[in-house]
Protein backbone atom coordinates (compact mmCIF):
# COMPACT_ATOMS: atom_id res chain seq x y z
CA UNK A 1 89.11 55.44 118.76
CA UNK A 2 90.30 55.59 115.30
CA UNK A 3 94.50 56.94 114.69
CA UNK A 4 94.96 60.02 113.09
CA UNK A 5 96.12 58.24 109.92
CA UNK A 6 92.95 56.35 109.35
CA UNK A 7 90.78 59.51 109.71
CA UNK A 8 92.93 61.11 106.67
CA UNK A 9 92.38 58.06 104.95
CA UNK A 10 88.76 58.32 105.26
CA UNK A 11 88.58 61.81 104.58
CA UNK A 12 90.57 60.72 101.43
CA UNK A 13 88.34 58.09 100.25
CA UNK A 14 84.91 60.33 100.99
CA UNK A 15 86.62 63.46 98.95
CA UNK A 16 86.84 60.76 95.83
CA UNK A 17 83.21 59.83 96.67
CA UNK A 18 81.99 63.36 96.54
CA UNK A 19 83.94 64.30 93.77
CA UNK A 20 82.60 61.09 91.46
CA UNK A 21 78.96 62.31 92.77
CA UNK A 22 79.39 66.08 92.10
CA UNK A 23 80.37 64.88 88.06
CA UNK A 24 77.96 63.28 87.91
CA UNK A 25 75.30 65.77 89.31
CA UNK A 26 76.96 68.25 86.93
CA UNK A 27 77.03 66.59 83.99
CA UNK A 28 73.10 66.39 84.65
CA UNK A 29 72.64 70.15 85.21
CA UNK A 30 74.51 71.25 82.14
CA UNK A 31 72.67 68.28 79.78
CA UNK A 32 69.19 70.23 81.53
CA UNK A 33 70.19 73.64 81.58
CA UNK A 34 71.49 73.83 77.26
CA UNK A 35 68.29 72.11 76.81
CA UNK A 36 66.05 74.80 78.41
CA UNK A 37 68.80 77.50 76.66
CA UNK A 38 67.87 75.87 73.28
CA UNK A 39 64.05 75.60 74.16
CA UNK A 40 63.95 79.18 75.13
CA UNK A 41 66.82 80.12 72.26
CA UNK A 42 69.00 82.25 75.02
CA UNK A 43 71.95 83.80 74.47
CA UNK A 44 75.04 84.93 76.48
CA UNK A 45 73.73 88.59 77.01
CA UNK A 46 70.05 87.13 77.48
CA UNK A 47 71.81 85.11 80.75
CA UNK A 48 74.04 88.00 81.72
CA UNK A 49 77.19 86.33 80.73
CA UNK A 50 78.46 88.23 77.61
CA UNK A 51 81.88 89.92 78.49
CA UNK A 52 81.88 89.29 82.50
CA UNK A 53 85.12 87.35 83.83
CA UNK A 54 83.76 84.43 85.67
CA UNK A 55 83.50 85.08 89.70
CA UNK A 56 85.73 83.17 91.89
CA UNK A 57 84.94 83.53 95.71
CA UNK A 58 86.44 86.23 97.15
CA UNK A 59 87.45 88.30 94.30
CA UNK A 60 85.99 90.90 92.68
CA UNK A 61 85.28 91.12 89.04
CA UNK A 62 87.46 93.53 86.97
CA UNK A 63 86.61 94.93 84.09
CA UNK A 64 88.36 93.93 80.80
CA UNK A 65 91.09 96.71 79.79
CA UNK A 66 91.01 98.64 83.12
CA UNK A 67 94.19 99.93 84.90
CA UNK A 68 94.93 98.03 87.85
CA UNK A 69 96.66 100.83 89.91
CA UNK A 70 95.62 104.15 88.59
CA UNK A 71 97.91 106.88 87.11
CA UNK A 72 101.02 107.66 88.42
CA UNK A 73 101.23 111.12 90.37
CA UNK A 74 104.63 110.89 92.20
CA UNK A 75 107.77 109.64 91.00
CA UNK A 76 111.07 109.33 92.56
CA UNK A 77 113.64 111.27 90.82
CA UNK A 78 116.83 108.94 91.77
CA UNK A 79 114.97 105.80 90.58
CA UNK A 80 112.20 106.58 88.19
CA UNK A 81 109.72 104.59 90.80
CA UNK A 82 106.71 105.67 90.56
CA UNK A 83 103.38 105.98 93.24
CA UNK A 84 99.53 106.65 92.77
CA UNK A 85 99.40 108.36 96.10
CA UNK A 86 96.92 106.18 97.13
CA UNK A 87 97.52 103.25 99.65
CA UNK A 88 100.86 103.08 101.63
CA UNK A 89 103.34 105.40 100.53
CA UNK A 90 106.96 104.12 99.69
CA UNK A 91 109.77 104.81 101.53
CA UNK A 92 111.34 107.01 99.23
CA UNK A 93 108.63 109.42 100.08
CA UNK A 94 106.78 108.55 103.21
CA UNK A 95 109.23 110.74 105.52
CA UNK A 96 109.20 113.77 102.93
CA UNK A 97 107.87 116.91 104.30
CA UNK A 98 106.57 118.42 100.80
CA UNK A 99 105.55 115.64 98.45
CA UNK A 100 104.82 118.30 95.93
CA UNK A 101 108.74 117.66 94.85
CA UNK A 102 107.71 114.27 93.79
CA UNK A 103 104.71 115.25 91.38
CA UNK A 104 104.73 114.33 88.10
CA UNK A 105 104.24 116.26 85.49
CA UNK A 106 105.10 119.78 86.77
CA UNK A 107 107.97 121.26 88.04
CA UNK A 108 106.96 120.50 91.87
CA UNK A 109 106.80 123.26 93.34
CA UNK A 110 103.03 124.33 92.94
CA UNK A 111 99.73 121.95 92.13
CA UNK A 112 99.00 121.55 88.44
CA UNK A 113 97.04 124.04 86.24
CA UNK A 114 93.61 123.89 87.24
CA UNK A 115 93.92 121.54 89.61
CA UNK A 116 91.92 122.43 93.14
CA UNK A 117 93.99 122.53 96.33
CA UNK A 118 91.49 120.68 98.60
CA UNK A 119 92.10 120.45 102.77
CA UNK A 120 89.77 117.88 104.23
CA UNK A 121 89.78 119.68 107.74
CA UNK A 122 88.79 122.91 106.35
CA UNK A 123 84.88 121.31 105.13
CA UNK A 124 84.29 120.08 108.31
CA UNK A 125 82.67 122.38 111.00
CA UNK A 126 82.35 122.47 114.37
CA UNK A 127 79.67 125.27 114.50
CA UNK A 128 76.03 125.59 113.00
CA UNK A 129 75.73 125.53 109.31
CA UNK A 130 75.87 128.91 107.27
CA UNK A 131 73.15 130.25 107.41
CA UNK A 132 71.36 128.67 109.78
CA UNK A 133 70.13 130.07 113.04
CA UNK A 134 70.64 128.59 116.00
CA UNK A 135 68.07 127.08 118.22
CA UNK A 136 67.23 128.15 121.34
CA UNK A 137 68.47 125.15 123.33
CA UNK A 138 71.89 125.43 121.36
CA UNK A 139 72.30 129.64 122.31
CA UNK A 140 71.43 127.99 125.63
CA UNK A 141 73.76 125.99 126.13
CA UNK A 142 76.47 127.81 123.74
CA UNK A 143 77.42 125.24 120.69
């Protein structure tokens, strides 16, 4: 049974092995693939790489010049820290009872100019849509 030690060892020495043997793979792909990109005279764009950040695994592409949090719509008066309202809220205003103190922009006592008051609970509906009759298995039974 081989020690601990000796395993790392060998797990050491194949790593090297695979990384001298990936090189050289690679250096065989690329040498094939710009000589198919000159036969064919591709570009970039034609290959869908002109502007696109390069993929690593597990994160998602951003676009160039994008905003990485949003726009501000709350901000703490005492500190000048400011919050999206999306994700979890800070403590500075995640035990406030009216958040519409915090907004930004306005004086924080009523929702912006234009801007539609929307209540999640109040689209949903427990009963048949408008305007829809009920069927007779549903007057039956009474939903």
């Amino acid at each position: 049974m081989k020690t601990y030690s000796a395993l790392k060892a060998q797990i050491d020495k194949l790593e090297k092995q695979a990384a001298a043997i990936r090189q050289k793979e690679v250096s065989k792909v690329v040498a094939e693939l710009k000589k198919t990109i000159e036969e064919y005279d591709l570009s970039a764009a034609d290959l869908g790489l002109s502007g696109v950040a390069r993929k690593s695994p597990g994160r998602k592409a951003r676009r160039v010049g994008s905003a990485p949090g949003g726009v501000a719509k709350y901000r703490n008066p005492e500190t000048g820290d400011t919050w999206t309202g999306r994700g979890r809220p800070p403590a500075w205003i995640a035990d406030a009872k009216d958040r519409e103190a915090f907004l930004i922009g306005g004086n924080g006592s009523s929702p912006k100019r234009g801007a539609k008051a929307t209540n999640k609970t109040s689209r949903r509906s427990t009963g048949p849509a408008r305007g829809r009759k009920k069927t007779a298995a549903e007057a039956a039974v009474g939903a």
